[in-house]
ModelCIF file with pLDDT and N, C-alpha, C, O atoms, coordinates in Angstrom:
data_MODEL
#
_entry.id   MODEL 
#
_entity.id                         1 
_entity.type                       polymer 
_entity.pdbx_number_of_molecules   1 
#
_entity_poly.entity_id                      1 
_entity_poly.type                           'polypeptide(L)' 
_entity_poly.nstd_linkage                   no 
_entity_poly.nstd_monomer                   no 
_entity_poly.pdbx_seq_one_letter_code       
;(UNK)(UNK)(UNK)(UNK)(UNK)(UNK)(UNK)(UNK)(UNK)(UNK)(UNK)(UNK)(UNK)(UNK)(UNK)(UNK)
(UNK)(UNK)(UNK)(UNK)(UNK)(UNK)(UNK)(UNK)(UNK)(UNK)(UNK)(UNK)(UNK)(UNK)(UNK)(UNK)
(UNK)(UNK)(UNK)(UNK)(UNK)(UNK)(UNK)(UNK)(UNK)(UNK)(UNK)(UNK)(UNK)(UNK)(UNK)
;
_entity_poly.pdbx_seq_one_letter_code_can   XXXXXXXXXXXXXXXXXXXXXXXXXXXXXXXXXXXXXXXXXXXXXXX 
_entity_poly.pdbx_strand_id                 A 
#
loop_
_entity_poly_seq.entity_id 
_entity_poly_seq.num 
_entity_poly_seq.mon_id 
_entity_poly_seq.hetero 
1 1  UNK n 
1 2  UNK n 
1 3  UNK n 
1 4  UNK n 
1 5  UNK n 
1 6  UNK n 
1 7  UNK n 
1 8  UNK n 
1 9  UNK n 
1 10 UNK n 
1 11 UNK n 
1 12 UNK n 
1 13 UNK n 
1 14 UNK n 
1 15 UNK n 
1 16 UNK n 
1 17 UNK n 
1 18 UNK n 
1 19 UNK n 
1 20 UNK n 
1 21 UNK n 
1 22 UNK n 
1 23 UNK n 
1 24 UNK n 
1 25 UNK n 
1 26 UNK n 
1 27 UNK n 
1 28 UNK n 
1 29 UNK n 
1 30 UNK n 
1 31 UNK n 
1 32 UNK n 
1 33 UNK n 
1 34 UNK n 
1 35 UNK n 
1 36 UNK n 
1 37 UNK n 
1 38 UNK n 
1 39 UNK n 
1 40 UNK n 
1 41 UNK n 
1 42 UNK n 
1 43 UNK n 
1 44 UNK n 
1 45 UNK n 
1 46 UNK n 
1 47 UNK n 
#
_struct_asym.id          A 
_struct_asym.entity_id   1 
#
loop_
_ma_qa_metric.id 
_ma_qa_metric.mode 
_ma_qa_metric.name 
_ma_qa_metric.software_group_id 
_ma_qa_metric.type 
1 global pLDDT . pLDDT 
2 local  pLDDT . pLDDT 
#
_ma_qa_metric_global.metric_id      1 
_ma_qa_metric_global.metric_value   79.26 
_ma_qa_metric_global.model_id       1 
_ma_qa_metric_global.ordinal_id     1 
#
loop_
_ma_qa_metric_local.label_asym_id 
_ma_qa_metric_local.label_comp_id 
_ma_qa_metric_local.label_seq_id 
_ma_qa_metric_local.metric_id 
_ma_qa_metric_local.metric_value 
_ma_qa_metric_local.model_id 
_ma_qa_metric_local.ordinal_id 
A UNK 1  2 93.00 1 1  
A UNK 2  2 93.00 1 2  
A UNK 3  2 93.00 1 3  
A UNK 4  2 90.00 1 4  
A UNK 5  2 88.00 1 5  
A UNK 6  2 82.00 1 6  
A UNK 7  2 82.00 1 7  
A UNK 8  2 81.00 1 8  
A UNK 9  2 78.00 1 9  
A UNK 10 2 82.00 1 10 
A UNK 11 2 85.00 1 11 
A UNK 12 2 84.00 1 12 
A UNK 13 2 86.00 1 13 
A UNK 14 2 87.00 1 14 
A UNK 15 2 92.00 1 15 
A UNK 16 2 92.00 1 16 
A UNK 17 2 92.00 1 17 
A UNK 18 2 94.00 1 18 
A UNK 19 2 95.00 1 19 
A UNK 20 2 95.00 1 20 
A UNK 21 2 95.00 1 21 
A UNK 22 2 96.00 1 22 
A UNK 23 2 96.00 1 23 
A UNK 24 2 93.00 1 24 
A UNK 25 2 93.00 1 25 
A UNK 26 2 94.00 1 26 
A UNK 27 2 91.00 1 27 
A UNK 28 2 88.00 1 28 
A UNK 29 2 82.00 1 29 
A UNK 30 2 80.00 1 30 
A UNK 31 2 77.00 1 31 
A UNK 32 2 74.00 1 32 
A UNK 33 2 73.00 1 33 
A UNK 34 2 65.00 1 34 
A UNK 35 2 65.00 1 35 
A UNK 36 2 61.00 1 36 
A UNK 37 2 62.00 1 37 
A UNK 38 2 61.00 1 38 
A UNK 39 2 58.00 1 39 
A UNK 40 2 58.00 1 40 
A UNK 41 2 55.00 1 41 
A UNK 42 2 60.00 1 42 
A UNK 43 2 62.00 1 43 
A UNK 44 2 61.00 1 44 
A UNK 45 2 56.00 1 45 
A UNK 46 2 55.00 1 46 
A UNK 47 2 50.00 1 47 
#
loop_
_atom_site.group_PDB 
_atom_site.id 
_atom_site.type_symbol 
_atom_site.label_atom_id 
_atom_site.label_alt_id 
_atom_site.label_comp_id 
_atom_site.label_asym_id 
_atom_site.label_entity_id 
_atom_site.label_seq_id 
_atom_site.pdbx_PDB_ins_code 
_atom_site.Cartn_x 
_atom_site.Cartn_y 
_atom_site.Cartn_z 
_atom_site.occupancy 
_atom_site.B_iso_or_equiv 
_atom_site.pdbx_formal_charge 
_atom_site.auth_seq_id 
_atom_site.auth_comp_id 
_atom_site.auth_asym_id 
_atom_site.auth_atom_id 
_atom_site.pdbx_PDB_model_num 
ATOM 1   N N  . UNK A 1 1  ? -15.371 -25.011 8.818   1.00 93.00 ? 1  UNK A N  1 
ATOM 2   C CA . UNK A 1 1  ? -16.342 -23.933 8.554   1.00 93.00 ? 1  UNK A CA 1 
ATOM 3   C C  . UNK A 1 1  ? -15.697 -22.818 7.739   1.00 93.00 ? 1  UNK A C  1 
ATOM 4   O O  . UNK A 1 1  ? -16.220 -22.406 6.704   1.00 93.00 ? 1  UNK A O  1 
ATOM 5   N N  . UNK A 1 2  ? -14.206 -22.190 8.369   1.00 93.00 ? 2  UNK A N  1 
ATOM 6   C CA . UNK A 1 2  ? -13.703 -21.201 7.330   1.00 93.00 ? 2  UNK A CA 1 
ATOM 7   C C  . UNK A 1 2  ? -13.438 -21.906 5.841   1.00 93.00 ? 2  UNK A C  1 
ATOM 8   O O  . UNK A 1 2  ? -13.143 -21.091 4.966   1.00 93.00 ? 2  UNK A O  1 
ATOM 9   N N  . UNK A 1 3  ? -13.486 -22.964 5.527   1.00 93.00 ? 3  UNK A N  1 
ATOM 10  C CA . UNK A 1 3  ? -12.468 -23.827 4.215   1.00 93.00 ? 3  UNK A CA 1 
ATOM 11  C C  . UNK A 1 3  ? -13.572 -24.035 3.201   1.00 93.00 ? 3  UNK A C  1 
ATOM 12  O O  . UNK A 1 3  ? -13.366 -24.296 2.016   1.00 93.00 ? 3  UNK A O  1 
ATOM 13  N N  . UNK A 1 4  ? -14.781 -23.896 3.774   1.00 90.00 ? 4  UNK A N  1 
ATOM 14  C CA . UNK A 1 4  ? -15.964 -24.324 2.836   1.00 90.00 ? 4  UNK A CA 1 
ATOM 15  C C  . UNK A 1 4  ? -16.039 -23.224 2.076   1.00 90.00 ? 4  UNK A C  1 
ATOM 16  O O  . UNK A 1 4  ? -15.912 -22.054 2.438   1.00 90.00 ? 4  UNK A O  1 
ATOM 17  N N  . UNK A 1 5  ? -16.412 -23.970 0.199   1.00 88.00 ? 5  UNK A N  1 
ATOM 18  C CA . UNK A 1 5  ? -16.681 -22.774 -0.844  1.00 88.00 ? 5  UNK A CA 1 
ATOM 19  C C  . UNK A 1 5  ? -17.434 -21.879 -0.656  1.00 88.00 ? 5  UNK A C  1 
ATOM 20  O O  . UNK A 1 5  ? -18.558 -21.938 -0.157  1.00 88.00 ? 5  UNK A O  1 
ATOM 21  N N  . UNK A 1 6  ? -16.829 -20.914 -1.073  1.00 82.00 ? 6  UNK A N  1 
ATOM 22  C CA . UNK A 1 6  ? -17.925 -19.550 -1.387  1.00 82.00 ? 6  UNK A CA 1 
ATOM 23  C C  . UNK A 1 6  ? -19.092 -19.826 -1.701  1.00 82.00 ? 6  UNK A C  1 
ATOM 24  O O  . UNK A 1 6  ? -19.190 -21.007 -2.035  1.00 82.00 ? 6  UNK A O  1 
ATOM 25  N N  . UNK A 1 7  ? -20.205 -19.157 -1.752  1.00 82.00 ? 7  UNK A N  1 
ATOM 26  C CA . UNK A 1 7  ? -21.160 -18.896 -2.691  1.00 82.00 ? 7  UNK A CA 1 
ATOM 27  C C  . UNK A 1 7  ? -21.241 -17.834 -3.695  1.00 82.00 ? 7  UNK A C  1 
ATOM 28  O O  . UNK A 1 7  ? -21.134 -16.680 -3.281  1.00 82.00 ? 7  UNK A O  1 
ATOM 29  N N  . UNK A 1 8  ? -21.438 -18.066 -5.140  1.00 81.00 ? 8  UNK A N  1 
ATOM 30  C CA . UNK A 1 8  ? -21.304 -16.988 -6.001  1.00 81.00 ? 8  UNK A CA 1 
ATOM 31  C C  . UNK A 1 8  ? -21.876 -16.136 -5.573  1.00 81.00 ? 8  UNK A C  1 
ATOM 32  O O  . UNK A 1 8  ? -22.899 -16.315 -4.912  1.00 81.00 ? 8  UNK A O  1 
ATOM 33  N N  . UNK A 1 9  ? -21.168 -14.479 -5.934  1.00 78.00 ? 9  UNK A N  1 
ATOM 34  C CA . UNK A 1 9  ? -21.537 -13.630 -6.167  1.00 78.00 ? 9  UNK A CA 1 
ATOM 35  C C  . UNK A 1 9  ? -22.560 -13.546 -6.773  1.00 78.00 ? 9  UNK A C  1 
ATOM 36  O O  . UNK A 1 9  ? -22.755 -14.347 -7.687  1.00 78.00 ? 9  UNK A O  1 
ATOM 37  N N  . UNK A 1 10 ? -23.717 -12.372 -6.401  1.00 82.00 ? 10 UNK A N  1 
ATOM 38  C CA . UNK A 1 10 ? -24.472 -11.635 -7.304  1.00 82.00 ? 10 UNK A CA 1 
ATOM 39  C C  . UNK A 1 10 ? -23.780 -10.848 -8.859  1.00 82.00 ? 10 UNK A C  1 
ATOM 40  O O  . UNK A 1 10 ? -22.953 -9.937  -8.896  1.00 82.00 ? 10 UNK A O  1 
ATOM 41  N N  . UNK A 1 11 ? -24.367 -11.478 -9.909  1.00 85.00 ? 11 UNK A N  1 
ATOM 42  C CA . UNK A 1 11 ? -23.751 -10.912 -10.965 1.00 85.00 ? 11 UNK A CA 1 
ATOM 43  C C  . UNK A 1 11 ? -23.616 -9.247  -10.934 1.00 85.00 ? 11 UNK A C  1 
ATOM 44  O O  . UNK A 1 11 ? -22.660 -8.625  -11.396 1.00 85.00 ? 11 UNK A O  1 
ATOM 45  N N  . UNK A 1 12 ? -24.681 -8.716  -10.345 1.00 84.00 ? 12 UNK A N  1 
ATOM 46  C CA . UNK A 1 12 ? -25.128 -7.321  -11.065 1.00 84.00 ? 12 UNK A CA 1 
ATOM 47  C C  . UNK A 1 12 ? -24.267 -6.563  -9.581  1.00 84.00 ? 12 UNK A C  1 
ATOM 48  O O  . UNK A 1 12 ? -23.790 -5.457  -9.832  1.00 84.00 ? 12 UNK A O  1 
ATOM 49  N N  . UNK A 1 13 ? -24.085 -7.000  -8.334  1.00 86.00 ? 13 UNK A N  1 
ATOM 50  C CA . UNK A 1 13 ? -23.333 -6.623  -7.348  1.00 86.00 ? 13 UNK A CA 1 
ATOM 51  C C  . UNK A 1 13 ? -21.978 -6.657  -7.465  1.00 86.00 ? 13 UNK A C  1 
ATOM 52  O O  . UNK A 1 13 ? -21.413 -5.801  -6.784  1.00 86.00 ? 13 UNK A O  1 
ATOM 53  N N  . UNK A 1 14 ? -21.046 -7.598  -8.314  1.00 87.00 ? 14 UNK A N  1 
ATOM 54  C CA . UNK A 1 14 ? -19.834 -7.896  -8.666  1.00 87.00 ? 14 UNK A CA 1 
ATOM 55  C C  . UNK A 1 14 ? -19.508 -6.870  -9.590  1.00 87.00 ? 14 UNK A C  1 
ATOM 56  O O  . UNK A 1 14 ? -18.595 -6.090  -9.319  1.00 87.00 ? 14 UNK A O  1 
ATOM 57  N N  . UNK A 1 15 ? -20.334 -6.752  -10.966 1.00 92.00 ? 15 UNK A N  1 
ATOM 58  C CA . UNK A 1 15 ? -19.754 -5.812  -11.323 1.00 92.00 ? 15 UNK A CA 1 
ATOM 59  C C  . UNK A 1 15 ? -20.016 -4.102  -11.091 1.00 92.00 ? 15 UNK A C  1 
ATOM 60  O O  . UNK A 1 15 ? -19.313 -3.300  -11.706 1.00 92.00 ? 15 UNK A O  1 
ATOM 61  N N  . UNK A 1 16 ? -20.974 -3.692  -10.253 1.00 92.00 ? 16 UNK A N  1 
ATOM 62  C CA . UNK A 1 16 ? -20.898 -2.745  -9.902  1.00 92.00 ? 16 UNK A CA 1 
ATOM 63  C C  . UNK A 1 16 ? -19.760 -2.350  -8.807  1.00 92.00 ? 16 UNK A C  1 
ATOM 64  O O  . UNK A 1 16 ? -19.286 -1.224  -8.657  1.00 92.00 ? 16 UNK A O  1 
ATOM 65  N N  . UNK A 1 17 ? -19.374 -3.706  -7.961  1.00 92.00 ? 17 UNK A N  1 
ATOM 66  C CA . UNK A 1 17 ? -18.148 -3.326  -7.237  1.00 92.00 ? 17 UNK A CA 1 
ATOM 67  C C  . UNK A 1 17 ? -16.830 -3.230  -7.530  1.00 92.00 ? 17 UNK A C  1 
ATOM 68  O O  . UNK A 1 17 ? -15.889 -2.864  -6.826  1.00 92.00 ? 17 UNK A O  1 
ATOM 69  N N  . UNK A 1 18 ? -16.884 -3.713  -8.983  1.00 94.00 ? 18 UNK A N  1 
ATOM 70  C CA . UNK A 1 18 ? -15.571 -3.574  -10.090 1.00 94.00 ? 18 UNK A CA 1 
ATOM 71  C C  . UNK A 1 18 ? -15.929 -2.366  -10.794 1.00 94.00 ? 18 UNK A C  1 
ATOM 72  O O  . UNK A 1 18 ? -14.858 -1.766  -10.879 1.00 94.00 ? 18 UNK A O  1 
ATOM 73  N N  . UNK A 1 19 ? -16.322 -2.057  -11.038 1.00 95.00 ? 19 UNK A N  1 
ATOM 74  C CA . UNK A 1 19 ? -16.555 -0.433  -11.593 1.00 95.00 ? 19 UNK A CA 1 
ATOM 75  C C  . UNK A 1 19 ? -16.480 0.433   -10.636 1.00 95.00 ? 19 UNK A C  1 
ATOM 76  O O  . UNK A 1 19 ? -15.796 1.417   -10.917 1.00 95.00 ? 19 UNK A O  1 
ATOM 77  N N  . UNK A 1 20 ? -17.029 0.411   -9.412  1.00 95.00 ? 20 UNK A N  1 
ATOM 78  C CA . UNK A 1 20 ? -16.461 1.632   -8.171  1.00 95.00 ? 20 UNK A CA 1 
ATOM 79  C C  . UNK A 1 20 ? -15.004 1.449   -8.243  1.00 95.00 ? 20 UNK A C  1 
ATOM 80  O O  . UNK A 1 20 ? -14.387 2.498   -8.431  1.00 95.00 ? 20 UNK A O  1 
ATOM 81  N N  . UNK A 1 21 ? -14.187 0.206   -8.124  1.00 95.00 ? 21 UNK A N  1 
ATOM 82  C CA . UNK A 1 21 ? -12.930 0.077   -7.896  1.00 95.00 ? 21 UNK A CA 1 
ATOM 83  C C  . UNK A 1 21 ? -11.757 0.393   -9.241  1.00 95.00 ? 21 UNK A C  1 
ATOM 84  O O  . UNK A 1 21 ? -10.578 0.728   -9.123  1.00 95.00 ? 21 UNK A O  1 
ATOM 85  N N  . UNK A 1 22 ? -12.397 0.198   -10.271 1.00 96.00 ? 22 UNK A N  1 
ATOM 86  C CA . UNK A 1 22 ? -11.846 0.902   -11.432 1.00 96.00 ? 22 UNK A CA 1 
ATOM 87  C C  . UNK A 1 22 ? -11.792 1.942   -11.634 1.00 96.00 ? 22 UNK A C  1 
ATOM 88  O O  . UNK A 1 22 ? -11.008 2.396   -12.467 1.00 96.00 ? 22 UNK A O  1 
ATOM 89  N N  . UNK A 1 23 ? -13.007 3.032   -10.599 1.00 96.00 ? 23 UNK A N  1 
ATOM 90  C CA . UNK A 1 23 ? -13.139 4.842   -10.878 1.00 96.00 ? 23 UNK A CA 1 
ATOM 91  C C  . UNK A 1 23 ? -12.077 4.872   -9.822  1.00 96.00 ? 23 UNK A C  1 
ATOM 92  O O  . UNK A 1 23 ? -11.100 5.568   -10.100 1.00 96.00 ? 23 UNK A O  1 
ATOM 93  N N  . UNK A 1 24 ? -12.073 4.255   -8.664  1.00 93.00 ? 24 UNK A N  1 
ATOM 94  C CA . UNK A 1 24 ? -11.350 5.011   -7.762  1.00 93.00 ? 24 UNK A CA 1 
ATOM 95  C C  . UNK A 1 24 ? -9.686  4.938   -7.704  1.00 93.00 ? 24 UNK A C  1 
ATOM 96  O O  . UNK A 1 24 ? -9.015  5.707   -7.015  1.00 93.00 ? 24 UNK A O  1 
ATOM 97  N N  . UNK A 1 25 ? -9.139  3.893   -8.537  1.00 93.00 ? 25 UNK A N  1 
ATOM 98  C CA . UNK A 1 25 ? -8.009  3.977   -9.661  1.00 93.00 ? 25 UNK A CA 1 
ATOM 99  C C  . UNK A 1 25 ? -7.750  4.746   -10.082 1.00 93.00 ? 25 UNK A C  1 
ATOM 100 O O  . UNK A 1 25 ? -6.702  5.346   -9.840  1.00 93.00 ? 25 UNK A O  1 
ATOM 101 N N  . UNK A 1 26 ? -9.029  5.243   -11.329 1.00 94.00 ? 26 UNK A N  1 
ATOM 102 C CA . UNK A 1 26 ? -8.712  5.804   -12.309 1.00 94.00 ? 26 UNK A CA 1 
ATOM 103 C C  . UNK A 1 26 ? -8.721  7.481   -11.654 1.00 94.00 ? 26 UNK A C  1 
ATOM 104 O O  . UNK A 1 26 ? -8.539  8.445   -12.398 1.00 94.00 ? 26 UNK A O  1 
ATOM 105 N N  . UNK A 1 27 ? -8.931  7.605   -10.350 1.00 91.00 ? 27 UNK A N  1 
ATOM 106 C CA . UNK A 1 27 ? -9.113  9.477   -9.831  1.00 91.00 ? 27 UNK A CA 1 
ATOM 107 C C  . UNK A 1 27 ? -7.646  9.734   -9.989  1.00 91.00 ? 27 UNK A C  1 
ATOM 108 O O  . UNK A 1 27 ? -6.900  8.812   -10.316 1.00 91.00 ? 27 UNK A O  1 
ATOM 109 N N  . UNK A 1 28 ? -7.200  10.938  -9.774  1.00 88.00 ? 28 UNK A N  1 
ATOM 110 C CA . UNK A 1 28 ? -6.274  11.271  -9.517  1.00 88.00 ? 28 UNK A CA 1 
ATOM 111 C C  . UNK A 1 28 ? -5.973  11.576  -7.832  1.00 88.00 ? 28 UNK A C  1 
ATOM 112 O O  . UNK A 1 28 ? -6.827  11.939  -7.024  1.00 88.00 ? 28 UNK A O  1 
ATOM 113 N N  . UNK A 1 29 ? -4.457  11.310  -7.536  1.00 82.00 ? 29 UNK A N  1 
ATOM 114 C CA . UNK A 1 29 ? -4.150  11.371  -6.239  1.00 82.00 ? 29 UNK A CA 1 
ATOM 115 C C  . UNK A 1 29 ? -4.242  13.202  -5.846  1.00 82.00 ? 29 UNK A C  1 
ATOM 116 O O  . UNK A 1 29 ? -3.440  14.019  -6.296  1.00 82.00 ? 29 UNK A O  1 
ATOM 117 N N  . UNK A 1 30 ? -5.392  13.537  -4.934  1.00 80.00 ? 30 UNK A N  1 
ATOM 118 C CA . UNK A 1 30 ? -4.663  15.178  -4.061  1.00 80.00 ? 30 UNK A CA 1 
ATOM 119 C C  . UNK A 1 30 ? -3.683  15.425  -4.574  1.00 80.00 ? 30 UNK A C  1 
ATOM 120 O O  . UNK A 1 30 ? -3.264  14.543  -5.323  1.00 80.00 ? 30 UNK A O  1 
ATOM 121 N N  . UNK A 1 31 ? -2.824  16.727  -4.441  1.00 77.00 ? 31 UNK A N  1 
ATOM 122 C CA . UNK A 1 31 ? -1.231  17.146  -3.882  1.00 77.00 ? 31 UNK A CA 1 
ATOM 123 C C  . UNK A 1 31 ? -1.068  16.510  -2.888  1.00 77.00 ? 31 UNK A C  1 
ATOM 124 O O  . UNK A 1 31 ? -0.372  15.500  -2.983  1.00 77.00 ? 31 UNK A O  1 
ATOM 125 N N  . UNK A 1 32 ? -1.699  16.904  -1.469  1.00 74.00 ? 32 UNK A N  1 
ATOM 126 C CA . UNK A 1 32 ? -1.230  17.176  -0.765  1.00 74.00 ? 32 UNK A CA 1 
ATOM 127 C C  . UNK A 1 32 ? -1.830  15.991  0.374   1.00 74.00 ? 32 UNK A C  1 
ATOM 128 O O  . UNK A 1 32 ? -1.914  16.130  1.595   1.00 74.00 ? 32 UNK A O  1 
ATOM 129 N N  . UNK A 1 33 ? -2.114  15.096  -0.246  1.00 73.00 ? 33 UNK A N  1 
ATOM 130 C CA . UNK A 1 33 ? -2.390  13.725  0.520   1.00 73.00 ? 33 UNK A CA 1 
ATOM 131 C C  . UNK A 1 33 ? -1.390  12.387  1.000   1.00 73.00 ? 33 UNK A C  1 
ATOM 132 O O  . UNK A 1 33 ? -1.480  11.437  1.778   1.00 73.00 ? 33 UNK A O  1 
ATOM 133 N N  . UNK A 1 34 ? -0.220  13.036  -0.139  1.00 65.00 ? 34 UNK A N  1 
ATOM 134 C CA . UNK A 1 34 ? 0.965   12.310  0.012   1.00 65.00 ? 34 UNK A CA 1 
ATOM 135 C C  . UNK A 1 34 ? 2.347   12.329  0.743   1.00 65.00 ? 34 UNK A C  1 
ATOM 136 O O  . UNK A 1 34 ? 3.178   12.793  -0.038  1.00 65.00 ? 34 UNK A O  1 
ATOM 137 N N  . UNK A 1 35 ? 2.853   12.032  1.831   1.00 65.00 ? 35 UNK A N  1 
ATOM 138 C CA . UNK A 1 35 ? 3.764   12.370  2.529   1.00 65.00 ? 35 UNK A CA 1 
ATOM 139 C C  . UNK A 1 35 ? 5.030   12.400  1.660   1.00 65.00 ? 35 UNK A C  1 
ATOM 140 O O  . UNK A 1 35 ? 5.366   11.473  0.924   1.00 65.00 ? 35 UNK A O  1 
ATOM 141 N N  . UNK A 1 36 ? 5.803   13.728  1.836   1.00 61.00 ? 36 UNK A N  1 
ATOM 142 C CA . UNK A 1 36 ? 6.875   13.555  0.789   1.00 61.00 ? 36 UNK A CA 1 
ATOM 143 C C  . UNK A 1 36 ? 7.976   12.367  1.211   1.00 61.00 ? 36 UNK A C  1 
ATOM 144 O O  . UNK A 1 36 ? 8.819   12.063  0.367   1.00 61.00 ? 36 UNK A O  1 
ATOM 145 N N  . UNK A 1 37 ? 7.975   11.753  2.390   1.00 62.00 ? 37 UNK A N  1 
ATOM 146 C CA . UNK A 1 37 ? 8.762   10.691  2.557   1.00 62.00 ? 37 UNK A CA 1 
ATOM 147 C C  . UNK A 1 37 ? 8.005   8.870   2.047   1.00 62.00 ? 37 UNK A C  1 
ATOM 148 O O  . UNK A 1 37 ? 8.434   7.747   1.782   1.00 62.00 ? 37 UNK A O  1 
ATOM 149 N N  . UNK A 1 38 ? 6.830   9.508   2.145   1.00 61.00 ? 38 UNK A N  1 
ATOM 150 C CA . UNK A 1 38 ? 6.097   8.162   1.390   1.00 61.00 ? 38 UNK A CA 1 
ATOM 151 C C  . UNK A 1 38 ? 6.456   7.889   0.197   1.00 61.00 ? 38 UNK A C  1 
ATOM 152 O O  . UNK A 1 38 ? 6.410   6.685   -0.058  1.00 61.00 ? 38 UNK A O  1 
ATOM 153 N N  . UNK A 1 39 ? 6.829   8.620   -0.710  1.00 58.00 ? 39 UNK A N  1 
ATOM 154 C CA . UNK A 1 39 ? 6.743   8.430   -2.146  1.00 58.00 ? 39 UNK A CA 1 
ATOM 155 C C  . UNK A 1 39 ? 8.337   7.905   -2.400  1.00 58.00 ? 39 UNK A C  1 
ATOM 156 O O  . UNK A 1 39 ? 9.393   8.302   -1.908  1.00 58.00 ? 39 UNK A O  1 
ATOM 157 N N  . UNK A 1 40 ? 8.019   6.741   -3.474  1.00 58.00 ? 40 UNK A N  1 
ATOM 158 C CA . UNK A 1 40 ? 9.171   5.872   -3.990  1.00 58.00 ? 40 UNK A CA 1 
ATOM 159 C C  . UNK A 1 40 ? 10.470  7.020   -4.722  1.00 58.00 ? 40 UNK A C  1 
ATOM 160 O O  . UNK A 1 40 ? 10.286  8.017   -5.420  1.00 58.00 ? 40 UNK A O  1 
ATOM 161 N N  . UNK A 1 41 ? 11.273  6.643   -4.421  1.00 55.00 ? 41 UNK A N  1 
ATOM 162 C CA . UNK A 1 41 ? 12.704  7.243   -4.665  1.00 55.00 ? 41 UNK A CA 1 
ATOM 163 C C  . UNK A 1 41 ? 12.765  7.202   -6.183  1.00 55.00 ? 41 UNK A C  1 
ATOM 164 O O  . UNK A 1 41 ? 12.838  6.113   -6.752  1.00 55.00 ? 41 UNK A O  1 
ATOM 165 N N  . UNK A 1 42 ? 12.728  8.707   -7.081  1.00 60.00 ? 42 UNK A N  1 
ATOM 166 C CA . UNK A 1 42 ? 13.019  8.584   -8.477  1.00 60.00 ? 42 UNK A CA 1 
ATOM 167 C C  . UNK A 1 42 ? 14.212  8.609   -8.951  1.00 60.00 ? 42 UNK A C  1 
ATOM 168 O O  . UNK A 1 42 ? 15.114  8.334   -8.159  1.00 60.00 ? 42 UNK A O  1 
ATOM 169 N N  . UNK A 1 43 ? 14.565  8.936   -10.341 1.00 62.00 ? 43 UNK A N  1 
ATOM 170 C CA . UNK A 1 43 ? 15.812  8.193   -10.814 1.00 62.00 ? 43 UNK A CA 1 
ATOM 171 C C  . UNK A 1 43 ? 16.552  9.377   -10.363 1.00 62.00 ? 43 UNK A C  1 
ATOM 172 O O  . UNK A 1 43 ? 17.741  9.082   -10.485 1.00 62.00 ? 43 UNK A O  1 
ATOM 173 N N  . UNK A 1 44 ? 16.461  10.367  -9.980  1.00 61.00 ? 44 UNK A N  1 
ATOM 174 C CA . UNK A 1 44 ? 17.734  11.380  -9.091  1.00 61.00 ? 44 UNK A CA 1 
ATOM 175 C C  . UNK A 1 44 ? 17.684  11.422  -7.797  1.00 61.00 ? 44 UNK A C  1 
ATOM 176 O O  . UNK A 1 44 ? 18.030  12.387  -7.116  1.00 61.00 ? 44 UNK A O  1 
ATOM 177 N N  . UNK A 1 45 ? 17.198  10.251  -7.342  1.00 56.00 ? 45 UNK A N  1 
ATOM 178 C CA . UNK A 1 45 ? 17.251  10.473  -6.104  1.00 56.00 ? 45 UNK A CA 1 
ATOM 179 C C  . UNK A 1 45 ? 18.286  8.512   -5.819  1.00 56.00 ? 45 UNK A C  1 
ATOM 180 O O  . UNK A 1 45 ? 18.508  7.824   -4.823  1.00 56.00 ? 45 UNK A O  1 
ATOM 181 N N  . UNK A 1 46 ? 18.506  8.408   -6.860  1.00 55.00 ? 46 UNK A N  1 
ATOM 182 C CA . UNK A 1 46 ? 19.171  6.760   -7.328  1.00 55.00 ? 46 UNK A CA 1 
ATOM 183 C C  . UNK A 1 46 ? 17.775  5.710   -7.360  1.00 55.00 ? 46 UNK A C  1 
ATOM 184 O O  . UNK A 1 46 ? 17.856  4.522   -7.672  1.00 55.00 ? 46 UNK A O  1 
ATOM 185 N N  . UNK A 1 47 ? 16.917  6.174   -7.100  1.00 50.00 ? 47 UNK A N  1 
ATOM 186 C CA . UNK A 1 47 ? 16.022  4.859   -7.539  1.00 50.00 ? 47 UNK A CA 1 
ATOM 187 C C  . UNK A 1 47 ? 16.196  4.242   -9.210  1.00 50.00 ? 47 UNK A C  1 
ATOM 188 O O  . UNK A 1 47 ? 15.547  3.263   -9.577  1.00 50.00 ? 47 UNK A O  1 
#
């Protein structure tokens, strides 16, 4: 039952859910949403 194919997508539902997911990419991150220990190590910090 899980192994059986999909059924296609709705065309006009697919790409409206690729366009929400391309804006919410394209936002910019807060300041202050980011933990300063979350963020990847830059090149003075030796990353």
């Amino acid at each position: 039952w899980r192994s059986r194919p999909r059924r296609p997508g709705d065309p006009i539902d697919t790409i409206e859910e690729h366009q929400r997911f391309r804006a919410a990419l394209a936002r910019p991150v807060p300041p202050g949403s980011v933990s300063p220990g979350s963020e990847p190590p830059g090149p003075e910090q030796g990353g």
